[in-house]
PDB file of N, CA and C in Angstrom:
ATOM      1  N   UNK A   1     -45.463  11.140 -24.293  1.00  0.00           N
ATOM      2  CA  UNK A   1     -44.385  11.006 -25.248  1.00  0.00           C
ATOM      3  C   UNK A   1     -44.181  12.295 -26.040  1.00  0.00           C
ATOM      4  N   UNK A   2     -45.147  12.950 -26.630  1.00  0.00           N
ATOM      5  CA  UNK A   2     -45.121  13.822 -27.149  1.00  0.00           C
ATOM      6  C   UNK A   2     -44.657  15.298 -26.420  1.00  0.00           C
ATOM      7  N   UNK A   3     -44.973  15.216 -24.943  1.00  0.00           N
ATOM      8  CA  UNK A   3     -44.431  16.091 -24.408  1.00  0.00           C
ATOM      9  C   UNK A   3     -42.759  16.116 -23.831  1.00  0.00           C
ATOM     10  N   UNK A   4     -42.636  14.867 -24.045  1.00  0.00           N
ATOM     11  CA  UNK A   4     -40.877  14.647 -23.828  1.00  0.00           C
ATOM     12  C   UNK A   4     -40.224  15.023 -25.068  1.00  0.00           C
ATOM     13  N   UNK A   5     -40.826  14.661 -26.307  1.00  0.00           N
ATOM     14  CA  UNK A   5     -40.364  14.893 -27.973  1.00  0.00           C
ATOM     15  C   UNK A   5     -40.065  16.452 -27.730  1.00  0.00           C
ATOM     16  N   UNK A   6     -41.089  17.285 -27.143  1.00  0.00           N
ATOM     17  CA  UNK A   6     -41.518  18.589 -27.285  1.00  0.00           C
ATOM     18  C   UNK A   6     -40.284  19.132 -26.277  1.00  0.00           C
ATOM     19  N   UNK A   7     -39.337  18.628 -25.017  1.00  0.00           N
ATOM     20  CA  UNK A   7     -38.664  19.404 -24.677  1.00  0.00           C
ATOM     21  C   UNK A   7     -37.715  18.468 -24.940  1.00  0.00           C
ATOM     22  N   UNK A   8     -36.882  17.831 -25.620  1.00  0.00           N
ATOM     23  CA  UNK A   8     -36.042  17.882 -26.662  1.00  0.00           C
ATOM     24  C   UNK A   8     -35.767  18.816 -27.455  1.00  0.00           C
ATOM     25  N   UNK A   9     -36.674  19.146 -28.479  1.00  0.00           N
ATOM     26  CA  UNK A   9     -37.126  20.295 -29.407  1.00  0.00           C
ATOM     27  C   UNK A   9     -36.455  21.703 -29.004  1.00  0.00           C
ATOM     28  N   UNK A  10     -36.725  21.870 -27.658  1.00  0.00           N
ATOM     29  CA  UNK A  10     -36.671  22.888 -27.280  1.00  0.00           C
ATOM     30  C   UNK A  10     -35.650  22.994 -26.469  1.00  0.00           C
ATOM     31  N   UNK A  11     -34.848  22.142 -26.249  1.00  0.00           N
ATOM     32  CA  UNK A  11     -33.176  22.048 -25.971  1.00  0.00           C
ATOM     33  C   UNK A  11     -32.247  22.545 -26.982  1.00  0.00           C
ATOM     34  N   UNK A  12     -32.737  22.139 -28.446  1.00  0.00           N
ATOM     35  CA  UNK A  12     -32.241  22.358 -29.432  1.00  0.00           C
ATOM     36  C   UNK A  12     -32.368  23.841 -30.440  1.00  0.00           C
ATOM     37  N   UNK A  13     -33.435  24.391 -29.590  1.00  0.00           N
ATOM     38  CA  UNK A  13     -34.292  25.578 -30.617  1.00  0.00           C
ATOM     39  C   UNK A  13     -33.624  26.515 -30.027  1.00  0.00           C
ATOM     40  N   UNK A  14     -32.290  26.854 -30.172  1.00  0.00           N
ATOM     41  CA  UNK A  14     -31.385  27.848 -30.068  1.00  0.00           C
ATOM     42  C   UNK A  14     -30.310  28.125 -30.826  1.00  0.00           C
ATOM     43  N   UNK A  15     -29.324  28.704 -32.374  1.00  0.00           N
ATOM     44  CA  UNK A  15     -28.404  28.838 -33.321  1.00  0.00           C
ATOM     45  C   UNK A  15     -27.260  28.210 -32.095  1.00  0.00           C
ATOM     46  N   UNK A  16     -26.999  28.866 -30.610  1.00  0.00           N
ATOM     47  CA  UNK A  16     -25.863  28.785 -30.141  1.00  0.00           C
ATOM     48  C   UNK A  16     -25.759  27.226 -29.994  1.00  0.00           C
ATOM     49  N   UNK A  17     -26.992  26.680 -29.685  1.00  0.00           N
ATOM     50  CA  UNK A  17     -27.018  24.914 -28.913  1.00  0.00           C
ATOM     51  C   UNK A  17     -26.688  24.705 -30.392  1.00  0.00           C
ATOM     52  N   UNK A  18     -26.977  24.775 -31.345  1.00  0.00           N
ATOM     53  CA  UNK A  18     -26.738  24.089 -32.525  1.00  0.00           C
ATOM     54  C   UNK A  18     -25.444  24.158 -33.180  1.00  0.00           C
ATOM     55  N   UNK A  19     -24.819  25.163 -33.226  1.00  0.00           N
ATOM     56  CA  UNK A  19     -23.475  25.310 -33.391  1.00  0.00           C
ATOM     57  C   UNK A  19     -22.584  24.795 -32.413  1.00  0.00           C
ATOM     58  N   UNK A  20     -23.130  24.663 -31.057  1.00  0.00           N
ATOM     59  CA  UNK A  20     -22.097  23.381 -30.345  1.00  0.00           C
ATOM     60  C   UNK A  20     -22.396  22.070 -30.639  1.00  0.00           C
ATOM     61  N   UNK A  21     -23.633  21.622 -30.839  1.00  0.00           N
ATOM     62  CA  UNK A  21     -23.911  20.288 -31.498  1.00  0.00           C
ATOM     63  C   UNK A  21     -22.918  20.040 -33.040  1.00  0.00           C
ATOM     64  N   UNK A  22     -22.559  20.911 -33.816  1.00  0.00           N
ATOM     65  CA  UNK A  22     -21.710  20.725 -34.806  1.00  0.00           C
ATOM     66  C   UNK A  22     -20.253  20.347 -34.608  1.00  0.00           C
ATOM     67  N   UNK A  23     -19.955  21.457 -33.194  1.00  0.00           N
ATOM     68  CA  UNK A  23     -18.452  21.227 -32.768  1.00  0.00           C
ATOM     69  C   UNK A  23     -18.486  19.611 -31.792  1.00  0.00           C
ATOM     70  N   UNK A  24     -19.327  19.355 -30.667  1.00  0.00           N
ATOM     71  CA  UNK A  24     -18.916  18.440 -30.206  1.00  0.00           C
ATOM     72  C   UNK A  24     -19.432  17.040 -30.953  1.00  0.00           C
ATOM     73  N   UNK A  25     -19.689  17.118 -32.100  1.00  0.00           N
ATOM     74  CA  UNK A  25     -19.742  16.110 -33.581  1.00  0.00           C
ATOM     75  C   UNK A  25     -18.634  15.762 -33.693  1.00  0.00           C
ATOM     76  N   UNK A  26     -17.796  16.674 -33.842  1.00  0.00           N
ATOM     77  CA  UNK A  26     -16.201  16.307 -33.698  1.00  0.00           C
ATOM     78  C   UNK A  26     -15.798  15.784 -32.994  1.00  0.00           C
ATOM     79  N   UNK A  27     -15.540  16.331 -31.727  1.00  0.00           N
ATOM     80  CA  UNK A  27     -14.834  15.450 -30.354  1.00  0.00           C
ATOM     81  C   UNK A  27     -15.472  16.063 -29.280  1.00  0.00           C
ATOM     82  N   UNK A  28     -15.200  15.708 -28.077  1.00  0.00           N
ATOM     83  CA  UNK A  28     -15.389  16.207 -26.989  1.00  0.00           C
ATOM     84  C   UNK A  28     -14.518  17.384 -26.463  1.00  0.00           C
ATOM     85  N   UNK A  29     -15.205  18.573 -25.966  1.00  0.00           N
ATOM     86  CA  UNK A  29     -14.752  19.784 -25.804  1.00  0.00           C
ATOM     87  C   UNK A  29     -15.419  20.363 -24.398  1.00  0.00           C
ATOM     88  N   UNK A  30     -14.272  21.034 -23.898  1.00  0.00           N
ATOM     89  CA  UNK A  30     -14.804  22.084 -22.791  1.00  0.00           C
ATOM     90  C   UNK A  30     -15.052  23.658 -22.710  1.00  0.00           C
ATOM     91  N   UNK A  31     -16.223  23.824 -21.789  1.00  0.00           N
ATOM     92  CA  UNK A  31     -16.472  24.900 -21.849  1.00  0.00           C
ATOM     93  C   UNK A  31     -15.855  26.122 -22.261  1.00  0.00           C
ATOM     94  N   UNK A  32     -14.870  26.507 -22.716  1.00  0.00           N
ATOM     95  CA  UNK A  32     -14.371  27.619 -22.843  1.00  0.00           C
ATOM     96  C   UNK A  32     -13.931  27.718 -24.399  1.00  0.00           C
ATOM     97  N   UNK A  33     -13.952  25.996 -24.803  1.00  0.00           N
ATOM     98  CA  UNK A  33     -13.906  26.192 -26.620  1.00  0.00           C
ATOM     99  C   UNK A  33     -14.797  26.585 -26.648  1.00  0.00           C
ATOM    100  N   UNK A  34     -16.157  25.610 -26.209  1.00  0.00           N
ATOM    101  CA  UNK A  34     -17.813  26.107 -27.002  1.00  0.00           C
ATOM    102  C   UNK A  34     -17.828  27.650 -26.711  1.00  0.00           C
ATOM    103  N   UNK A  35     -17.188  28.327 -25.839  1.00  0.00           N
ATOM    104  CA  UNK A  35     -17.537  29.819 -25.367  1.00  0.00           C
ATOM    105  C   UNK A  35     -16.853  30.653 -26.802  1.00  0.00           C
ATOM    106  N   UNK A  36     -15.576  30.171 -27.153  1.00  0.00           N
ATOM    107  CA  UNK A  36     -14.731  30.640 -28.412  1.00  0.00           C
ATOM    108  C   UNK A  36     -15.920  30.510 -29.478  1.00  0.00           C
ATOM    109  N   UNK A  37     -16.292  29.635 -29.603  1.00  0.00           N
ATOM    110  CA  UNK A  37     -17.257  29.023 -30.580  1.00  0.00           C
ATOM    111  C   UNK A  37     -18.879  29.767 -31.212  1.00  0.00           C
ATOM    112  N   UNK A  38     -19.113  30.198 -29.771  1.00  0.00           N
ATOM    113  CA  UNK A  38     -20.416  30.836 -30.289  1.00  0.00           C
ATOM    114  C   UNK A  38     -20.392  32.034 -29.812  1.00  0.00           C
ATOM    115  N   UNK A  39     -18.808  32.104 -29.070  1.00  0.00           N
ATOM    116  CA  UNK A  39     -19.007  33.936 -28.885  1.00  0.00           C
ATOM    117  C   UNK A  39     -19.856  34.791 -27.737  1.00  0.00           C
ATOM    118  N   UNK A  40     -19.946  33.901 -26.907  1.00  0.00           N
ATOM    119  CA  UNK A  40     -21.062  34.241 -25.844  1.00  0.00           C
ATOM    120  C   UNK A  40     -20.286  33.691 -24.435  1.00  0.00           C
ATOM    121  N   UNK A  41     -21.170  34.524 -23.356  1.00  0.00           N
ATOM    122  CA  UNK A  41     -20.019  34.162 -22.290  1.00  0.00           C
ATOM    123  C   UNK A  41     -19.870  32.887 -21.581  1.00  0.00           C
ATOM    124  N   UNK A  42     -19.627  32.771 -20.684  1.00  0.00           N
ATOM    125  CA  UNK A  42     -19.019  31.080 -20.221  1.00  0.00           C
ATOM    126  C   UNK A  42     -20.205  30.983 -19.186  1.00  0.00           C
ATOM    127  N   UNK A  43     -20.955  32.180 -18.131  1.00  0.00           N
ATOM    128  CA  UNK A  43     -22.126  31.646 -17.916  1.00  0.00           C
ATOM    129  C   UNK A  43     -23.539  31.122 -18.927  1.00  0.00           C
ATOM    130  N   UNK A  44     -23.433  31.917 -19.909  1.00  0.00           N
ATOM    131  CA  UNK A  44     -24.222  31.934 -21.004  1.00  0.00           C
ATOM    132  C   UNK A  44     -23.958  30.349 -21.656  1.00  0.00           C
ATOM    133  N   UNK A  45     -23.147  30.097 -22.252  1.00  0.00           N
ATOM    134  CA  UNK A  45     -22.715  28.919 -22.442  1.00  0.00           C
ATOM    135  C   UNK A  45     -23.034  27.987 -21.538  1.00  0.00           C
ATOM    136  N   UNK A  46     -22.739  27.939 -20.140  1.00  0.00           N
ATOM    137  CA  UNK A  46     -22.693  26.661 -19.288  1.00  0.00           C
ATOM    138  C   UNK A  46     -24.297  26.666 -19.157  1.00  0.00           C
ATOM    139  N   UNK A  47     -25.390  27.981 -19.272  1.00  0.00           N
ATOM    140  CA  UNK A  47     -26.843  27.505 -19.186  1.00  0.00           C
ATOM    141  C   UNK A  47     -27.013  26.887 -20.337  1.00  0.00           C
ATOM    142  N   UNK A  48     -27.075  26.749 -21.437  1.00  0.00           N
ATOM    143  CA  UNK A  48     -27.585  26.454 -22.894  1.00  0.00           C
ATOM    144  C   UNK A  48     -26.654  25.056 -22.557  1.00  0.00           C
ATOM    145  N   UNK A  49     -25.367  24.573 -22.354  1.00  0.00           N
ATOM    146  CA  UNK A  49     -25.195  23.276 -22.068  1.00  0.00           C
ATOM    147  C   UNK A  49     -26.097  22.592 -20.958  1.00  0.00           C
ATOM    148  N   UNK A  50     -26.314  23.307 -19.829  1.00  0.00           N
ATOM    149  CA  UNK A  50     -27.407  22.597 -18.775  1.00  0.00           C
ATOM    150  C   UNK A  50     -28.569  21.957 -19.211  1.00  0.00           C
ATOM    151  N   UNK A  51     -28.927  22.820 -20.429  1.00  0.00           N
ATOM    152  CA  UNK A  51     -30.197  22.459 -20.771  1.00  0.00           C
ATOM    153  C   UNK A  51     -29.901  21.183 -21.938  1.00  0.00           C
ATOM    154  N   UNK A  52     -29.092  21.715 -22.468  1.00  0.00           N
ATOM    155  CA  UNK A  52     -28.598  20.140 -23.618  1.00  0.00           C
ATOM    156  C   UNK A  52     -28.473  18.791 -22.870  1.00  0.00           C
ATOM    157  N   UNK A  53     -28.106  19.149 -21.379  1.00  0.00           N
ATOM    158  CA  UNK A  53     -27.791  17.824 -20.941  1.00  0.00           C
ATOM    159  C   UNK A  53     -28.545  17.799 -19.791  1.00  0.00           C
ATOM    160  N   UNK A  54     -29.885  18.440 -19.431  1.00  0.00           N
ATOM    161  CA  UNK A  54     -30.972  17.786 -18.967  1.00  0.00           C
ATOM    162  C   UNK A  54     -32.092  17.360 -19.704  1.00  0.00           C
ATOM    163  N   UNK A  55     -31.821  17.327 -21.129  1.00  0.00           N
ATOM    164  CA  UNK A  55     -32.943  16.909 -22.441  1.00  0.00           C
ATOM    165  C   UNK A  55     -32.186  15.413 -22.510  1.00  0.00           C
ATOM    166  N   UNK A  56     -31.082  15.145 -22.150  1.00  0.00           N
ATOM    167  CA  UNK A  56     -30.327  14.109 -22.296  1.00  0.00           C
ATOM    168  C   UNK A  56     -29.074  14.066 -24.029  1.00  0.00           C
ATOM    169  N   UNK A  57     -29.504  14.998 -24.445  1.00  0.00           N
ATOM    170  CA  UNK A  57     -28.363  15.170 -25.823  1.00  0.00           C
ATOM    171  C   UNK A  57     -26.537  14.962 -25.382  1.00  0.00           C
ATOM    172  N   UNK A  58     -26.262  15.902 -24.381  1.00  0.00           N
ATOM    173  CA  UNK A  58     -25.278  16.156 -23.942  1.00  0.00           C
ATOM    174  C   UNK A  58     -24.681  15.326 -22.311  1.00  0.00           C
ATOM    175  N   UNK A  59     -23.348  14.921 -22.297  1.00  0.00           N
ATOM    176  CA  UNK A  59     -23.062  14.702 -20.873  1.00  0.00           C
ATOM    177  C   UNK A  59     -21.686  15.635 -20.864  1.00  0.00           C
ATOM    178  N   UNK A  60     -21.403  15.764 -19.931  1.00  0.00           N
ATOM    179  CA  UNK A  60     -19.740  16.124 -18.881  1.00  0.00           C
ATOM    180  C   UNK A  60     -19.248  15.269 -18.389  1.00  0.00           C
ATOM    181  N   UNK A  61     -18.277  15.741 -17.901  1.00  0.00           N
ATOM    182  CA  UNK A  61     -17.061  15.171 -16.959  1.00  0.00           C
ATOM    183  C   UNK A  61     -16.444  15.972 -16.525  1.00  0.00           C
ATOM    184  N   UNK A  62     -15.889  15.825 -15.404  1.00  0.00           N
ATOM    185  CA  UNK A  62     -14.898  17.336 -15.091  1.00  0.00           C
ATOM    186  C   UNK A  62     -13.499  16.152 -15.032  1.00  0.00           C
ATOM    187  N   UNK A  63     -12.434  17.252 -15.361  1.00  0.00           N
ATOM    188  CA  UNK A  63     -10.845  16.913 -15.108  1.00  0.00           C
ATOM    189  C   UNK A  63     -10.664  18.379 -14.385  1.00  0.00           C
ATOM    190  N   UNK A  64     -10.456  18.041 -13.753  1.00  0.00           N
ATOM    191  CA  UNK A  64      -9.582  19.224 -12.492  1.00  0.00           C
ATOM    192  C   UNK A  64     -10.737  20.414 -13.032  1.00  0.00           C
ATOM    193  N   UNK A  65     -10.410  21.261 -13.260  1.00  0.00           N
ATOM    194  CA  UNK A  65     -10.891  22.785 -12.881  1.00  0.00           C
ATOM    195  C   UNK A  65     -11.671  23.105 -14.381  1.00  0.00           C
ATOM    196  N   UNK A  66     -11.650  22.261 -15.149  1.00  0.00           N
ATOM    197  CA  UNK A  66     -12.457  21.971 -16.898  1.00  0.00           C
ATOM    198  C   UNK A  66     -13.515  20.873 -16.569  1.00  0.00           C
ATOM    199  N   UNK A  67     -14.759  21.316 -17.203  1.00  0.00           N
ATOM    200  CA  UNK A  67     -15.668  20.795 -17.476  1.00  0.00           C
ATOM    201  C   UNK A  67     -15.669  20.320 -18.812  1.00  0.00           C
ATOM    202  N   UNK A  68     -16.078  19.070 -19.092  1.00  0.00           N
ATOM    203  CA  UNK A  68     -15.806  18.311 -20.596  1.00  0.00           C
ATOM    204  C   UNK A  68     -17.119  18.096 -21.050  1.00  0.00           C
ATOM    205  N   UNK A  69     -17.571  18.299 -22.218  1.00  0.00           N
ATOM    206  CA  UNK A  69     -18.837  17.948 -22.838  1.00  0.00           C
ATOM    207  C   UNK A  69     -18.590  17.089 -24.424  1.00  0.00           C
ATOM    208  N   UNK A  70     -19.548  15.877 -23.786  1.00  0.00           N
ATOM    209  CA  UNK A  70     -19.307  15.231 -25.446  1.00  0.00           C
ATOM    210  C   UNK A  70     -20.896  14.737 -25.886  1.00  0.00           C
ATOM    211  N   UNK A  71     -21.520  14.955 -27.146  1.00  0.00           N
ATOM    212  CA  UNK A  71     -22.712  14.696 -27.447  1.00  0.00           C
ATOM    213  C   UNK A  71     -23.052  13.149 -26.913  1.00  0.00           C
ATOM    214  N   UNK A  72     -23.780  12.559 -26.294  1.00  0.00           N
ATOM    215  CA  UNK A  72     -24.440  11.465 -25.893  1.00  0.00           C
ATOM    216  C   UNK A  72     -25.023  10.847 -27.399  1.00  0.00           C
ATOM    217  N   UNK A  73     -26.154  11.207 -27.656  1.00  0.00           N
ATOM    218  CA  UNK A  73     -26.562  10.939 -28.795  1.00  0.00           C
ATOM    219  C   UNK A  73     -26.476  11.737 -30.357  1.00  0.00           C
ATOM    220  N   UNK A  74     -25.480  10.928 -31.202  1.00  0.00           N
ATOM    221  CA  UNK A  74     -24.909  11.398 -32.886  1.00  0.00           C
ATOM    222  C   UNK A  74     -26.297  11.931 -33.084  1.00  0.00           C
ATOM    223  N   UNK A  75     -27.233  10.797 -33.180  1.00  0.00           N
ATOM    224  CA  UNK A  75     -28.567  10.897 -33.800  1.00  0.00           C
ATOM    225  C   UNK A  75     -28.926  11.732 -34.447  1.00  0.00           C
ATOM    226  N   UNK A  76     -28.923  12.819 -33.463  1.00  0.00           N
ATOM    227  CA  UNK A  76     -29.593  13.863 -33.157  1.00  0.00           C
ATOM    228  C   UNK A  76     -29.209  14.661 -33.627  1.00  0.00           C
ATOM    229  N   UNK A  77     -27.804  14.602 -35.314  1.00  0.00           N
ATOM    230  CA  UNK A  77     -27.263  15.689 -35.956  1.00  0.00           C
ATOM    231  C   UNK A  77     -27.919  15.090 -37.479  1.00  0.00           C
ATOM    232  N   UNK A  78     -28.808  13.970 -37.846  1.00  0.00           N
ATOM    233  CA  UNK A  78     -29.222  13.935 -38.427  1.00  0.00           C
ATOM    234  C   UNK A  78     -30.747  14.720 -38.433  1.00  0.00           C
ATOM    235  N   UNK A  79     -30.832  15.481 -38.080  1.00  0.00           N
ATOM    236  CA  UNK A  79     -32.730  16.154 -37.986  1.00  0.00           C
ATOM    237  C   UNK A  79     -31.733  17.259 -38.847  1.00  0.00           C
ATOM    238  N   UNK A  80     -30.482  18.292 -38.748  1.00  0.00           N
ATOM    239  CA  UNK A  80     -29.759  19.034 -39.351  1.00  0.00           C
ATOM    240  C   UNK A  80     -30.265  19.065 -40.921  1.00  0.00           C
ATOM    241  N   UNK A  81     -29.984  17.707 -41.579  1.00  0.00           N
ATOM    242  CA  UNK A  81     -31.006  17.464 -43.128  1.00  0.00           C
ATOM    243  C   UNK A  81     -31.989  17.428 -43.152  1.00  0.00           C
ATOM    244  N   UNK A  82     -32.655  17.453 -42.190  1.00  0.00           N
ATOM    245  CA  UNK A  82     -33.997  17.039 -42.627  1.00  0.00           C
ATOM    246  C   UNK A  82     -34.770  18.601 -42.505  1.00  0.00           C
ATOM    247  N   UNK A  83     -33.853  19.445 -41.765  1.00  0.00           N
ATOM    248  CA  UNK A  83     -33.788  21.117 -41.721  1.00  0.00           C
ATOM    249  C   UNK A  83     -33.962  21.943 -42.988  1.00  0.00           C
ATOM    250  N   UNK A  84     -32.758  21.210 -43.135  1.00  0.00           N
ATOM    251  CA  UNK A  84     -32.352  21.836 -44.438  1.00  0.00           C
ATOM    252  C   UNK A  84     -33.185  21.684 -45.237  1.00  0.00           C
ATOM    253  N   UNK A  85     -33.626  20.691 -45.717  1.00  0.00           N
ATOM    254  CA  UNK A  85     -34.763  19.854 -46.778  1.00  0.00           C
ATOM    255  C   UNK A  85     -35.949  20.632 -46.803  1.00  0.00           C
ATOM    256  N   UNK A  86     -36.010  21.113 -45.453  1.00  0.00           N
ATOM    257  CA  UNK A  86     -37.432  22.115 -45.371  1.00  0.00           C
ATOM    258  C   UNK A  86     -37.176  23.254 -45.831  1.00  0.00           C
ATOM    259  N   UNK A  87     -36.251  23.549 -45.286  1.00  0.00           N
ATOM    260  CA  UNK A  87     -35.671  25.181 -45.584  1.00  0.00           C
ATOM    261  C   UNK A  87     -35.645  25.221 -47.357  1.00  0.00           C
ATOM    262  N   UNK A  88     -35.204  24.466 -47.873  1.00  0.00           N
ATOM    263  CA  UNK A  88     -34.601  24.411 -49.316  1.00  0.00           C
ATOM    264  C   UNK A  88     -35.757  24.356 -49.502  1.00  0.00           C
ATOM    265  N   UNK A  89     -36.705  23.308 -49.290  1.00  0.00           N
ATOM    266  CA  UNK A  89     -38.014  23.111 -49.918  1.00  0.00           C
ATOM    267  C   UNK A  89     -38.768  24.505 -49.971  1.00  0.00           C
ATOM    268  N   UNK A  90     -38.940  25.705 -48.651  1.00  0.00           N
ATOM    269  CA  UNK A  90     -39.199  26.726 -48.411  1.00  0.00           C
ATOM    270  C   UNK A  90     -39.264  27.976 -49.176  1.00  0.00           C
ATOM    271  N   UNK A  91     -37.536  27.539 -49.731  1.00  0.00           N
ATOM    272  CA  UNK A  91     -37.409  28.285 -50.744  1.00  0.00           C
ATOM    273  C   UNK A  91     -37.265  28.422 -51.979  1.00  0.00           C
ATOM    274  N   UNK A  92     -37.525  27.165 -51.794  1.00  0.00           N
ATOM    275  CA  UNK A  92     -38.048  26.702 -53.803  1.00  0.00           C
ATOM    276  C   UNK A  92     -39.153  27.074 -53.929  1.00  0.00           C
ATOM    277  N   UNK A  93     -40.370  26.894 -53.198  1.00  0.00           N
ATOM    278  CA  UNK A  93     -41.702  27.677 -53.221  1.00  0.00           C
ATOM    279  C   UNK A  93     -41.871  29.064 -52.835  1.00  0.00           C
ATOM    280  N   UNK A  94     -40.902  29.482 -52.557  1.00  0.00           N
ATOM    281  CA  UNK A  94     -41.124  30.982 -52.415  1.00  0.00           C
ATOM    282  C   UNK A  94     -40.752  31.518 -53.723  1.00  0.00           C
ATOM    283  N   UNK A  95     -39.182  31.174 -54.268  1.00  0.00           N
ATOM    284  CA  UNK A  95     -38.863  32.054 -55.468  1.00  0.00           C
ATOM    285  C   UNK A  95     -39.962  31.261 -56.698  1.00  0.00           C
ATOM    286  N   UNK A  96     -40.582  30.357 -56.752  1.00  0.00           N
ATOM    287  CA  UNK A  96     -41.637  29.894 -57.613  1.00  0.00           C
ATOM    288  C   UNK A  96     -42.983  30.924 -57.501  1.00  0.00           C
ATOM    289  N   UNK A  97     -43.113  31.207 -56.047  1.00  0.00           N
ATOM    290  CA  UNK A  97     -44.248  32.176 -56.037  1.00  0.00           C
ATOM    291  C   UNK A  97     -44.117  33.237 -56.570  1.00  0.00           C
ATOM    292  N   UNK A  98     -42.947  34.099 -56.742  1.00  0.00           N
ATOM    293  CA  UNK A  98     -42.269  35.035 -57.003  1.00  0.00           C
ATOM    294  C   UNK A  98     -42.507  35.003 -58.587  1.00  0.00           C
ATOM    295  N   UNK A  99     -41.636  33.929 -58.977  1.00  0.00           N
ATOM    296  CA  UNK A  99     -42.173  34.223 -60.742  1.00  0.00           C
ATOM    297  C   UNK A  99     -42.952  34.178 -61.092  1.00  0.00           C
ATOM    298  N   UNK A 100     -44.098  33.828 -60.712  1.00  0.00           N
ATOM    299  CA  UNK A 100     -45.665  33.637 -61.002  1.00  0.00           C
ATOM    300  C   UNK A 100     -45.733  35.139 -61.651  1.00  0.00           C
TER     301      UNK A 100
END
């Protein structure tokens, strides 16, 4: 179990996978928005989706000559707070160390 948790994790442990997890929060989108999106090329993109949607986060569909991607599981944009929470927490103890 823990080793399935662990490549989840690591589907996700990339800024670009995460900034498409924000966009296809919204709706379902094809490859060449997410490419607009994170600025990187459309092979680059279609690996970092492969991997989203052999962790199971992500599925496709194709319509003619477009590939469609829509998040499978919301869930999985709630860990986003619980990010943050650390991060914030991170840096409340840092600038506390600081005034010491």
């Amino acid at each position: 179990m823990y080793e399935a948790r662990a490549e989840v994790m690591k589907a996700l442990a990339h800024p670009s996978r995460l900034m498409m997890l924000d966009a296809l929060a919204e709706k379902e989108m094809c490859v060449c928005e997410l490419r607009e999106i994170v600025g990187s090329s459309m092979p680059t993109v279609s690996r970092h989706l492969a991997q989203m949607r052999n962790a199971g986060i992500v599925d496709s569909r194709r319509d003619g000559n477009q590939i469609y991607y829509r998040l499978v599981v919301p869930c999985v944009l709630r860990m986003f707070s619980c990010i943050d929470a650390v991060l914030h927490s991170e840096a409340e103890r840092t600038a506390n160390a600081l005034a010491r």
